[in-house]
Each structure stands twice: as structure tokens, then as C-alpha cells.
C-alpha atoms as a PDB file:
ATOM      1  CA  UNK A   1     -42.965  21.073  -7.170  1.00  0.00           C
ATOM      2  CA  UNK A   2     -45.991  18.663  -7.041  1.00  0.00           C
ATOM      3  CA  UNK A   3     -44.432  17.946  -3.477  1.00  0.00           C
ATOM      4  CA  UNK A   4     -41.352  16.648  -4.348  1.00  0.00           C
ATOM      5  CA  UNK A   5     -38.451  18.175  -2.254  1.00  0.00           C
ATOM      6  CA  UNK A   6     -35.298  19.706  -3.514  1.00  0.00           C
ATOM      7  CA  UNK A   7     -33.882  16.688  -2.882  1.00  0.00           C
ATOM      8  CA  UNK A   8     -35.760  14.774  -5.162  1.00  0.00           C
ATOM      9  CA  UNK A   9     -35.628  16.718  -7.736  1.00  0.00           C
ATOM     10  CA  UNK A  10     -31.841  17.259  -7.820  1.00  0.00           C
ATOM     11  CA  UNK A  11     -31.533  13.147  -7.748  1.00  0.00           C
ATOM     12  CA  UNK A  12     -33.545  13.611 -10.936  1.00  0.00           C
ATOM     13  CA  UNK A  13     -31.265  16.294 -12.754  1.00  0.00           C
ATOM     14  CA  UNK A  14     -28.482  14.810 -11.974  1.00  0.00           C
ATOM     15  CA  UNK A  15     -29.390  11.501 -13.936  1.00  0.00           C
ATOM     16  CA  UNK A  16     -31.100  13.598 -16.654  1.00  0.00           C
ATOM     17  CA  UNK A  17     -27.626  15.659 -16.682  1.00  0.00           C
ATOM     18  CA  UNK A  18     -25.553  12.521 -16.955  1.00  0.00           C
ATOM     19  CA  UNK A  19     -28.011  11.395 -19.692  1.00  0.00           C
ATOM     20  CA  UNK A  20     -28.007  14.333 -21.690  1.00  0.00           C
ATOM     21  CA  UNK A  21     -24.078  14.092 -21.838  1.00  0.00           C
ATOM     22  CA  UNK A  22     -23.613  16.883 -19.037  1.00  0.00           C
ATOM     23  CA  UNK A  23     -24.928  19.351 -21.125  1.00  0.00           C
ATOM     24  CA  UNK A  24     -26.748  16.804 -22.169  1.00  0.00           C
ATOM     25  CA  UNK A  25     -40.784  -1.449 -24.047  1.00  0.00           C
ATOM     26  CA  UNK A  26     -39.274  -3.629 -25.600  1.00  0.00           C
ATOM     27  CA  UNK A  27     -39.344  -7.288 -26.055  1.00  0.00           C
ATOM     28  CA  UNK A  28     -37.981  -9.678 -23.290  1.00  0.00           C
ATOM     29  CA  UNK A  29     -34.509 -11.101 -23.827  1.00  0.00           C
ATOM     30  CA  UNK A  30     -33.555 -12.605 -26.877  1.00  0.00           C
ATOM     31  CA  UNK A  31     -33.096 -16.934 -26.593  1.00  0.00           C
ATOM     32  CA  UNK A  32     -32.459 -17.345 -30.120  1.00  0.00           C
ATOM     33  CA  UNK A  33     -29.141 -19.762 -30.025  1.00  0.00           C
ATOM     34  CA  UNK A  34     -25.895 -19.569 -32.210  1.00  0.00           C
ATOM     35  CA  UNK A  35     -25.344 -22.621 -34.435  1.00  0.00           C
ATOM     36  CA  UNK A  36     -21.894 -23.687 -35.447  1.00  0.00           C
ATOM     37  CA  UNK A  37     -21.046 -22.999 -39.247  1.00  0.00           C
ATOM     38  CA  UNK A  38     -21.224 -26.149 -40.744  1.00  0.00           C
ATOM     39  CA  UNK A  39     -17.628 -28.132 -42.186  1.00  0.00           C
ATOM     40  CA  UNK A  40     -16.965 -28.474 -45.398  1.00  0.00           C
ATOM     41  CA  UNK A  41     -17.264 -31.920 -47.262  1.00  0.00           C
ATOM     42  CA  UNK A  42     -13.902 -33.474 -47.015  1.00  0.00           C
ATOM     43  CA  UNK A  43     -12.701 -36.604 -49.556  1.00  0.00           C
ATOM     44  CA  UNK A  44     -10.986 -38.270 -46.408  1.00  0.00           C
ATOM     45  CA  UNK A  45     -12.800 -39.522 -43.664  1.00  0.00           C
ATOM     46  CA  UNK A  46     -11.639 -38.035 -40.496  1.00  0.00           C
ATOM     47  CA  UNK A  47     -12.269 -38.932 -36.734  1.00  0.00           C
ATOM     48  CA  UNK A  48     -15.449 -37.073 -35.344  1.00  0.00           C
ATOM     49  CA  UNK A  49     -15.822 -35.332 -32.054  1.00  0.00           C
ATOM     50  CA  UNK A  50     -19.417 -34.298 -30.770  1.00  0.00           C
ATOM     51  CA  UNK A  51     -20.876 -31.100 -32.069  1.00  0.00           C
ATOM     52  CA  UNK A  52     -20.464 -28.069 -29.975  1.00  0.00           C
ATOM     53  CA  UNK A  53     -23.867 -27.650 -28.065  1.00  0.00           C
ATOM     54  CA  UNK A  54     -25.214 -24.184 -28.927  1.00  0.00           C
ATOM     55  CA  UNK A  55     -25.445 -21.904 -26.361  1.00  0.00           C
ATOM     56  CA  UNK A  56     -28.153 -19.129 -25.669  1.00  0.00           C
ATOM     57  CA  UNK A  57     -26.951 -15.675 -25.772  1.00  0.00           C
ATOM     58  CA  UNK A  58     -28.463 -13.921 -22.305  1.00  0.00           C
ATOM     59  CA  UNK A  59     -28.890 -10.902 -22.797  1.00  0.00           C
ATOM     60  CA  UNK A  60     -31.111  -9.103 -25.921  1.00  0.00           C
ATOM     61  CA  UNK A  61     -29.591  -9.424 -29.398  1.00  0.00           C
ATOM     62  CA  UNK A  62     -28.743  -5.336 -29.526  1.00  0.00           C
ATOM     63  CA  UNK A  63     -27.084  -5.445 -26.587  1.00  0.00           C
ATOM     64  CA  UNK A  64     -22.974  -3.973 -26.566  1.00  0.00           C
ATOM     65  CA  UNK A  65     -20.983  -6.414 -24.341  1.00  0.00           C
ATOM     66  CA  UNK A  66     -18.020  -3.748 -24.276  1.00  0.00           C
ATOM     67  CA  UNK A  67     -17.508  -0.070 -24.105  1.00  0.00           C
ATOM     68  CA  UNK A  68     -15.278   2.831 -23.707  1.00  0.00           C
ATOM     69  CA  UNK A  69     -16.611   2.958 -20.104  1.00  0.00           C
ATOM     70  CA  UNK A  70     -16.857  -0.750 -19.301  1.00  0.00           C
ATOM     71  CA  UNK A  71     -14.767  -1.982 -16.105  1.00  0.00           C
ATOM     72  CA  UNK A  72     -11.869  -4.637 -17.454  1.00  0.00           C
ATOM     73  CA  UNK A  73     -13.833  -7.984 -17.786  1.00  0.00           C
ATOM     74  CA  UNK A  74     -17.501  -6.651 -16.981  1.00  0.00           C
ATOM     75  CA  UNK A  75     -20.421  -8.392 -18.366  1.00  0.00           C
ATOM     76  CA  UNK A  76     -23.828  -6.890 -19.192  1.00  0.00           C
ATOM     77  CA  UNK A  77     -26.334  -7.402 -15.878  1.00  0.00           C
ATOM     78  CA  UNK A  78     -28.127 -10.702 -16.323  1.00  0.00           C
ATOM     79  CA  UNK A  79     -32.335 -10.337 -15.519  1.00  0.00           C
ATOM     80  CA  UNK A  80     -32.366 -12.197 -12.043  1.00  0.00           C
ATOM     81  CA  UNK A  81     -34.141 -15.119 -10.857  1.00  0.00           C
ATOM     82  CA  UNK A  82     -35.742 -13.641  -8.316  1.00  0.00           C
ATOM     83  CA  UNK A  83     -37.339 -10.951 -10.619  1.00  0.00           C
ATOM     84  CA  UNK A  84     -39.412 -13.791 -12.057  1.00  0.00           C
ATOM     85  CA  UNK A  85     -41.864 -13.790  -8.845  1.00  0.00           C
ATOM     86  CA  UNK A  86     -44.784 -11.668  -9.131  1.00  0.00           C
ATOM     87  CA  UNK A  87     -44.346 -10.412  -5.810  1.00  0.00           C
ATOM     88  CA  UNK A  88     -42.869  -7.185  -4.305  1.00  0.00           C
ATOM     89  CA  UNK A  89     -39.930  -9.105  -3.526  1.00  0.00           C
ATOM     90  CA  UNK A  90     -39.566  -9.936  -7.143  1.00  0.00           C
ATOM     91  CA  UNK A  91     -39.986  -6.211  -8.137  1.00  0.00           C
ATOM     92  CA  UNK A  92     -37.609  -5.371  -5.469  1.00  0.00           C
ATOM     93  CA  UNK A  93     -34.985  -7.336  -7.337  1.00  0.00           C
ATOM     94  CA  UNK A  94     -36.561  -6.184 -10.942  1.00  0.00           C
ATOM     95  CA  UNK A  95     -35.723  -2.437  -9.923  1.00  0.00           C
ATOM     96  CA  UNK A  96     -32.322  -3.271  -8.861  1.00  0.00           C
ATOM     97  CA  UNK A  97     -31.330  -4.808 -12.608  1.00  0.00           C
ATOM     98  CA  UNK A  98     -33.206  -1.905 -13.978  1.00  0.00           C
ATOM     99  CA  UNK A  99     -31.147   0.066 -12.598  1.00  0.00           C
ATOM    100  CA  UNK A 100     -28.111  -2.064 -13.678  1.00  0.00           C
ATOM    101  CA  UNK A 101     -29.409  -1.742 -16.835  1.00  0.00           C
ATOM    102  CA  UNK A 102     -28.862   2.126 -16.822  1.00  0.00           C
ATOM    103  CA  UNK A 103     -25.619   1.887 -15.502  1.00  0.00           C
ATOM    104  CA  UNK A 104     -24.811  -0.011 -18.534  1.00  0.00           C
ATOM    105  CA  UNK A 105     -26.200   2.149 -20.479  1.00  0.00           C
ATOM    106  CA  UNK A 106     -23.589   4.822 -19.206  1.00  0.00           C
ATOM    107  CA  UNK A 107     -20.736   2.254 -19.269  1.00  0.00           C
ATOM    108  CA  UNK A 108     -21.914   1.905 -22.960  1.00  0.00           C
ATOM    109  CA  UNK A 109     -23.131   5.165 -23.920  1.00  0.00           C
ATOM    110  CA  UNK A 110     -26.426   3.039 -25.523  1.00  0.00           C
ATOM    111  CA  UNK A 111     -29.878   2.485 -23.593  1.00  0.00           C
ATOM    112  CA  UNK A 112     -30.599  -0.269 -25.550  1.00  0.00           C
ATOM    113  CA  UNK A 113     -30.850  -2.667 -22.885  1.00  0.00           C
ATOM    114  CA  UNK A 114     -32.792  -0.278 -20.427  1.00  0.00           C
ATOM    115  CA  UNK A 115     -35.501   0.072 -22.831  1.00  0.00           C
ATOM    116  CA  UNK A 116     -36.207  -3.429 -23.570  1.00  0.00           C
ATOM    117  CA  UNK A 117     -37.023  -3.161 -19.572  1.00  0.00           C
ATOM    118  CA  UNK A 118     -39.153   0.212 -19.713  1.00  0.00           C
ATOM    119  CA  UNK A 119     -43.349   0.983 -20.806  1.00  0.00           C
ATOM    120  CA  UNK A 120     -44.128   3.651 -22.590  1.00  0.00           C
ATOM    121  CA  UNK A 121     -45.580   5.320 -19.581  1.00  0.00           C
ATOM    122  CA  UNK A 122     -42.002   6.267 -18.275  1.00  0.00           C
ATOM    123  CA  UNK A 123     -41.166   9.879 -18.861  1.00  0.00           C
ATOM    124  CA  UNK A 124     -37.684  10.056 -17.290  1.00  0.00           C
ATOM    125  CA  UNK A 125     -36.910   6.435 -19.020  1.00  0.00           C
ATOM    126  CA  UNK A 126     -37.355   7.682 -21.857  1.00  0.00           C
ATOM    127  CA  UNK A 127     -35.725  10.974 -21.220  1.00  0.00           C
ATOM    128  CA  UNK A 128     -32.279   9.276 -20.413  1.00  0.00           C
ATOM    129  CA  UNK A 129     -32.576   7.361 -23.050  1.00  0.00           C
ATOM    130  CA  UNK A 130     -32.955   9.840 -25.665  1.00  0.00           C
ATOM    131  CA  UNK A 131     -30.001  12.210 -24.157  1.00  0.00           C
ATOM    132  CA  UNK A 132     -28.356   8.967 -24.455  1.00  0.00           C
ATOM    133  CA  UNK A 133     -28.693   8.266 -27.711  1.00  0.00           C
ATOM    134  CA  UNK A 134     -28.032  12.334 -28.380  1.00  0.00           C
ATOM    135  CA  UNK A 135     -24.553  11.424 -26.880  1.00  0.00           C
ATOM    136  CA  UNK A 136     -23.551   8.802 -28.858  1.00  0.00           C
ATOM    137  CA  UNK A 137     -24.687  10.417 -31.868  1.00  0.00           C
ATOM    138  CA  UNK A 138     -22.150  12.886 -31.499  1.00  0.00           C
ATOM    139  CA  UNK A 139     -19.316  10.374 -30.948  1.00  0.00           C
ATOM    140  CA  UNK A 140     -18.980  11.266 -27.617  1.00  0.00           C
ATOM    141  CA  UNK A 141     -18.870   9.119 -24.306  1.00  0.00           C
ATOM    142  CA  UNK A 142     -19.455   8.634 -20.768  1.00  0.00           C
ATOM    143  CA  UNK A 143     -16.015   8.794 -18.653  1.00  0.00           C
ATOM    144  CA  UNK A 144     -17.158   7.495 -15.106  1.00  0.00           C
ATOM    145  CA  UNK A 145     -20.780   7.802 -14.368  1.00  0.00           C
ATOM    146  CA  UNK A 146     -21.284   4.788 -12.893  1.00  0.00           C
ATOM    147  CA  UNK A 147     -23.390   3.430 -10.044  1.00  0.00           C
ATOM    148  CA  UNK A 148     -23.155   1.593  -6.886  1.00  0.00           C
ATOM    149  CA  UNK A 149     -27.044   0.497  -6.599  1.00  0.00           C
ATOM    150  CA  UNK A 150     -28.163  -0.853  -2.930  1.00  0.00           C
ATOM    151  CA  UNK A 151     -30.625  -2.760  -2.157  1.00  0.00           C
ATOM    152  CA  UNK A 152     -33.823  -1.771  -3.339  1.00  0.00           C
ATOM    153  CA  UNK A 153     -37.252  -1.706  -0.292  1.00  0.00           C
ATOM    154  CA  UNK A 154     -41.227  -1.591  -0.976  1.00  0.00           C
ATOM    155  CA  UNK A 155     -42.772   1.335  -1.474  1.00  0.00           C
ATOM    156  CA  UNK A 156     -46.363   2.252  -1.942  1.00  0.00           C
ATOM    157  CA  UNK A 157     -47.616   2.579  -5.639  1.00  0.00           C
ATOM    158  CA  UNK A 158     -49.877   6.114  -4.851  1.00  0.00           C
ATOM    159  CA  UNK A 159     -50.327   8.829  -5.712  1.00  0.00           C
ATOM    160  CA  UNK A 160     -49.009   7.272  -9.187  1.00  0.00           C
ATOM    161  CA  UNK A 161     -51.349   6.954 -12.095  1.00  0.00           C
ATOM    162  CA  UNK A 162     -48.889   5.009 -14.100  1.00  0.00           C
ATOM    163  CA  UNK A 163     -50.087   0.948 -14.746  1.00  0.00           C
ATOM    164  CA  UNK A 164     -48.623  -0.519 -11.887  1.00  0.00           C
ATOM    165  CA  UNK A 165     -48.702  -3.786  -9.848  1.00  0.00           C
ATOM    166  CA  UNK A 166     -45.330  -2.852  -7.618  1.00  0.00           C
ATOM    167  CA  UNK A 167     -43.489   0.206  -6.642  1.00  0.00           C
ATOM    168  CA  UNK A 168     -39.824   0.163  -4.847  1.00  0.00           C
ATOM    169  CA  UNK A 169     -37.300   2.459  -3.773  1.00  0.00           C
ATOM    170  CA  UNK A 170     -33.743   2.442  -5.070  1.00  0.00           C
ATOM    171  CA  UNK A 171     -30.625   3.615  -3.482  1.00  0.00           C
ATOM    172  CA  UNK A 172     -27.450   4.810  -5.695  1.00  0.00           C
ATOM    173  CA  UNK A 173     -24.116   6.661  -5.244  1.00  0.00           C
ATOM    174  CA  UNK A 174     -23.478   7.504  -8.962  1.00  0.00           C
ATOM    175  CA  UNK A 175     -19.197   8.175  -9.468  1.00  0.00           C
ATOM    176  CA  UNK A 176     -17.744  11.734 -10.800  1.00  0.00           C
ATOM    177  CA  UNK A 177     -18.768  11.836 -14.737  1.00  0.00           C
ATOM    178  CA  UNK A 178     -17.350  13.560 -17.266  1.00  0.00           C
ATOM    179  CA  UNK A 179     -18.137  13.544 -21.075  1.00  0.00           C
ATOM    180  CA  UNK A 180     -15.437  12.998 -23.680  1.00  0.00           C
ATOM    181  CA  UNK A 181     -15.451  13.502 -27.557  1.00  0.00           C
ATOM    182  CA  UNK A 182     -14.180  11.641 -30.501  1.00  0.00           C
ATOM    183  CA  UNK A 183     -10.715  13.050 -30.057  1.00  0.00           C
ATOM    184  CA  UNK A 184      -9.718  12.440 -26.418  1.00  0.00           C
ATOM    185  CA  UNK A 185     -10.389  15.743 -25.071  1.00  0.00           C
ATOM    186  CA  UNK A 186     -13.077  15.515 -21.598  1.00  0.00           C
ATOM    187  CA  UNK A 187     -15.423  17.875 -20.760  1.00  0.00           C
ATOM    188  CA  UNK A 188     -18.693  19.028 -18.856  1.00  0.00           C
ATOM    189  CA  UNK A 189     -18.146  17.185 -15.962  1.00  0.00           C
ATOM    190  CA  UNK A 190     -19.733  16.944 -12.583  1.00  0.00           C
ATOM    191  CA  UNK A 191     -18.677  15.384  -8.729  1.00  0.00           C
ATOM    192  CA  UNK A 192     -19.851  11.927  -7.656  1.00  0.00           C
ATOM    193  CA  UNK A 193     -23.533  11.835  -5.893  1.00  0.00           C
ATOM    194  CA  UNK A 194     -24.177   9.591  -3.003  1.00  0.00           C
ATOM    195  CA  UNK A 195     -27.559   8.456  -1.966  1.00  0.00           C
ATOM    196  CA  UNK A 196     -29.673   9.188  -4.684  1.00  0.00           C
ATOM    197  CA  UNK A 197     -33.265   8.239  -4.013  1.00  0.00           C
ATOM    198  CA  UNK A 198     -35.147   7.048  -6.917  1.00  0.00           C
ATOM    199  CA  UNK A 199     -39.001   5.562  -7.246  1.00  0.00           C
ATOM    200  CA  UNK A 200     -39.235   2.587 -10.141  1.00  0.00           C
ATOM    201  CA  UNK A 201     -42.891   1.773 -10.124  1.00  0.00           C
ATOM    202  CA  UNK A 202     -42.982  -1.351 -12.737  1.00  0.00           C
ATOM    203  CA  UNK A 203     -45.739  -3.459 -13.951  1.00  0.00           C
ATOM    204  CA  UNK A 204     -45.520  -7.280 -15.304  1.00  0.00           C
ATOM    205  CA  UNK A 205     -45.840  -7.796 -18.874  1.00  0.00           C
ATOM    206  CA  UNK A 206     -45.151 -11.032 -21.021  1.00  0.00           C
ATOM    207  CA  UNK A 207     -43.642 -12.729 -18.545  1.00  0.00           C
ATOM    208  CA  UNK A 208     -41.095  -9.960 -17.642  1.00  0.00           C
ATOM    209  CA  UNK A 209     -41.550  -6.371 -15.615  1.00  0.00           C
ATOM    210  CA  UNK A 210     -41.387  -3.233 -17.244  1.00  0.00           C
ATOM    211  CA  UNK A 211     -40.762   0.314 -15.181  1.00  0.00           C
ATOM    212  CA  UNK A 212     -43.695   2.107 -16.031  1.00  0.00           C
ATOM    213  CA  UNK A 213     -42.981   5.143 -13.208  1.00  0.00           C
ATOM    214  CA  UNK A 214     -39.760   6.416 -12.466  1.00  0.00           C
ATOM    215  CA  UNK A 215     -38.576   9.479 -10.191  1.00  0.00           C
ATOM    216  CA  UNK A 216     -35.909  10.947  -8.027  1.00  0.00           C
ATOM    217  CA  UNK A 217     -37.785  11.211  -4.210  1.00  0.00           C
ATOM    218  CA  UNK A 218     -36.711  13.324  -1.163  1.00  0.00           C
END
């Protein structure tokens, strides 16, 4: 097991399980803004009030706000401030939206936003993401699932070989998840996990990080 305990690797299957639908690097946030449709030409002349200001949408332009799984008034996670430093404190608080960004992905059944945060060096990113994908393609969805992330500590980058400037470890208890299909009916569900132990090794790139190692550890 390369030295990875049983631990470990049942942190892993369990997120690849949940991915896969229990049986089963992008570009940085979009800042385009949303300009008001213009008013028509009128004959009379009427009072005028100041133009709405546009606004920025904050989160990437393929990014669902709402799901079948998404908590009464929850909002996508928003990239943090502090994951701007180029430090391991900023990674720290990188890894903890990443993972954020995964539960939304469940809440959503659509990785979209995890991948705009992920290299192509990340095996298991893309692994979840495909089984995913593979679950929403068959018009099913993600019923619980969700995860409780804590804070997230340094770690050292070795024995990775993955491009890397930071590496932290992330704690999550991950809720009872169950699959269900297109008519109602759930299925090929498992219990809730607690303390899952997880390695995000990430690396900066244009301005944001991307997880370029990622692993269930003992």
C-alpha cells in the first residue's frame, strides 16, 4: 500500500464511493460584470434615477448556485482572502475552500467549480470529478453527502513528486449519503464518516492555487 494505512485508504474510497454515485485546471474566477438591458426610447421625457452599478458575479461563470442537495439559502464557497498569500498559511486556507468546493460539488452533483481549483497532476481530483459527472449524466443525485471541513494544519510536501510549493492536512466528517434517480426512488447508500484525513498538496498558478496532490492519510 505504498505505506499508506488502512485508514488512509478507506478515507480515500469513501470519497471516490460518494463520487462515483455509491456505486459510483481551470481558469481563476470569472469578473466579467452583468450590464443592465438598456430602456427603450420613450416619446415622453421621464424623471431619471442613476443606473444600477453592475455587479461582479463571484464565483466562475459555470458555476450552479442551487441544487437538489443545496441547504435552504446556501451560497457557493467564495475563494478567501487569506488564500491570496503565498504562504502556508494561505494554502492552509486554499485547502479548506478546496474542499468546500467538493462539497459543492456533492450539494450540486457538478465538479465544475472544484476543477477550476485543481492541476492536471491530481489523480483523485480528477477521479471525483469524473464519477461526478457519471452521476449526473444519469439524472441521478447526491442525497446528503456533505461535509463539515475543520481547520486545515501544515504538512510537509515529501515524498510527493507532484509540482508543489505547499502541502496541508484537511479534516472532514462527511454526512450519511445516499444516491437518488430521476424518479424519487434512493439508493446505494452508505453511514456518515467522521475524521477523514486528507493531504491537498497545491501549487500557485496565475495568481490563484491549484491542488496538484491529493490523498486520504492514516
Amino acid at each position: 500500500m505504498s505505506g499508506m494505512g488502512k485508514r488512509g485508504w478507506c478515507a480515500v474510497a469513501a470519497v471516490a464511493a460518494l463520487a462515483a454515485g455509491c456505486t459510483s485546471g481551470g481558469a481563476g474566477p470569472n469578473t466579467s460584470t452583468v450590464v443592465p438591458a438598456s430602456t427603450p426610447a420613450s416619446s415622453s421625457v421621464a424623471p431619471t434615477s442613476p443606473s444600477p452599478t453592475p455587479t461582479a458575479r463571484p464565483y466562475p461563470a459555470d458555476i450552479p448556485l442551487t441544487g437538489h442537495n443545496v441547504k435552504p439559502g446556501e451560497k457557493p464557497p467564495l475563494y478567501p482572502a487569506a488564500a491570496r498569500a503565498h504562504t502556508q498559511d494561505g494554502a492552509n486556507a486554499f485547502a479548506e475552500f478546496f474542499m468546500h468546493t467538493l462539497d459543492w460539488a456533492y450539494a450540486t452533483t457538478n465538479p465544475s467549480y472544484m476543477k477550476h481549483y485543481s492541476g492536471p497532476s491530481c489523480g483523485l481530483c480528477s477521479g471525483l470529478a469524473t464519477g461526478i459527472s457519471k452521476t449526473a449524466a444519469q439524472k441521478h443525485w447526491y442525497l446528503g453527502g456533505r461535509l463539515t471541513i475543520h481547520p486545515a494544519t501544515a504538512t510537509p510536501i515529501g515524498p510527493v513528486t507532484a509540482p508543489a510549493d505547499y502541502c496541508s492536512t484537511v479534516i472532514v466528517d462527511i454526512t450519511a449519503t445516499s444516491v437518488v434517480d430521476k424518479t424519487g426512488k434512493v439508493f446505494n447508500g452508505q453511514g456518515a464518516l467522521t475524521k477523514q484525513s486528507f493531504k491537498l498538496c497545491m501549487k500557485l498558478s496565475s495568481g490563484s492555487w491549484r491542488g496538484t496532490y491529493f490523498i486520504g492519510t492514516t
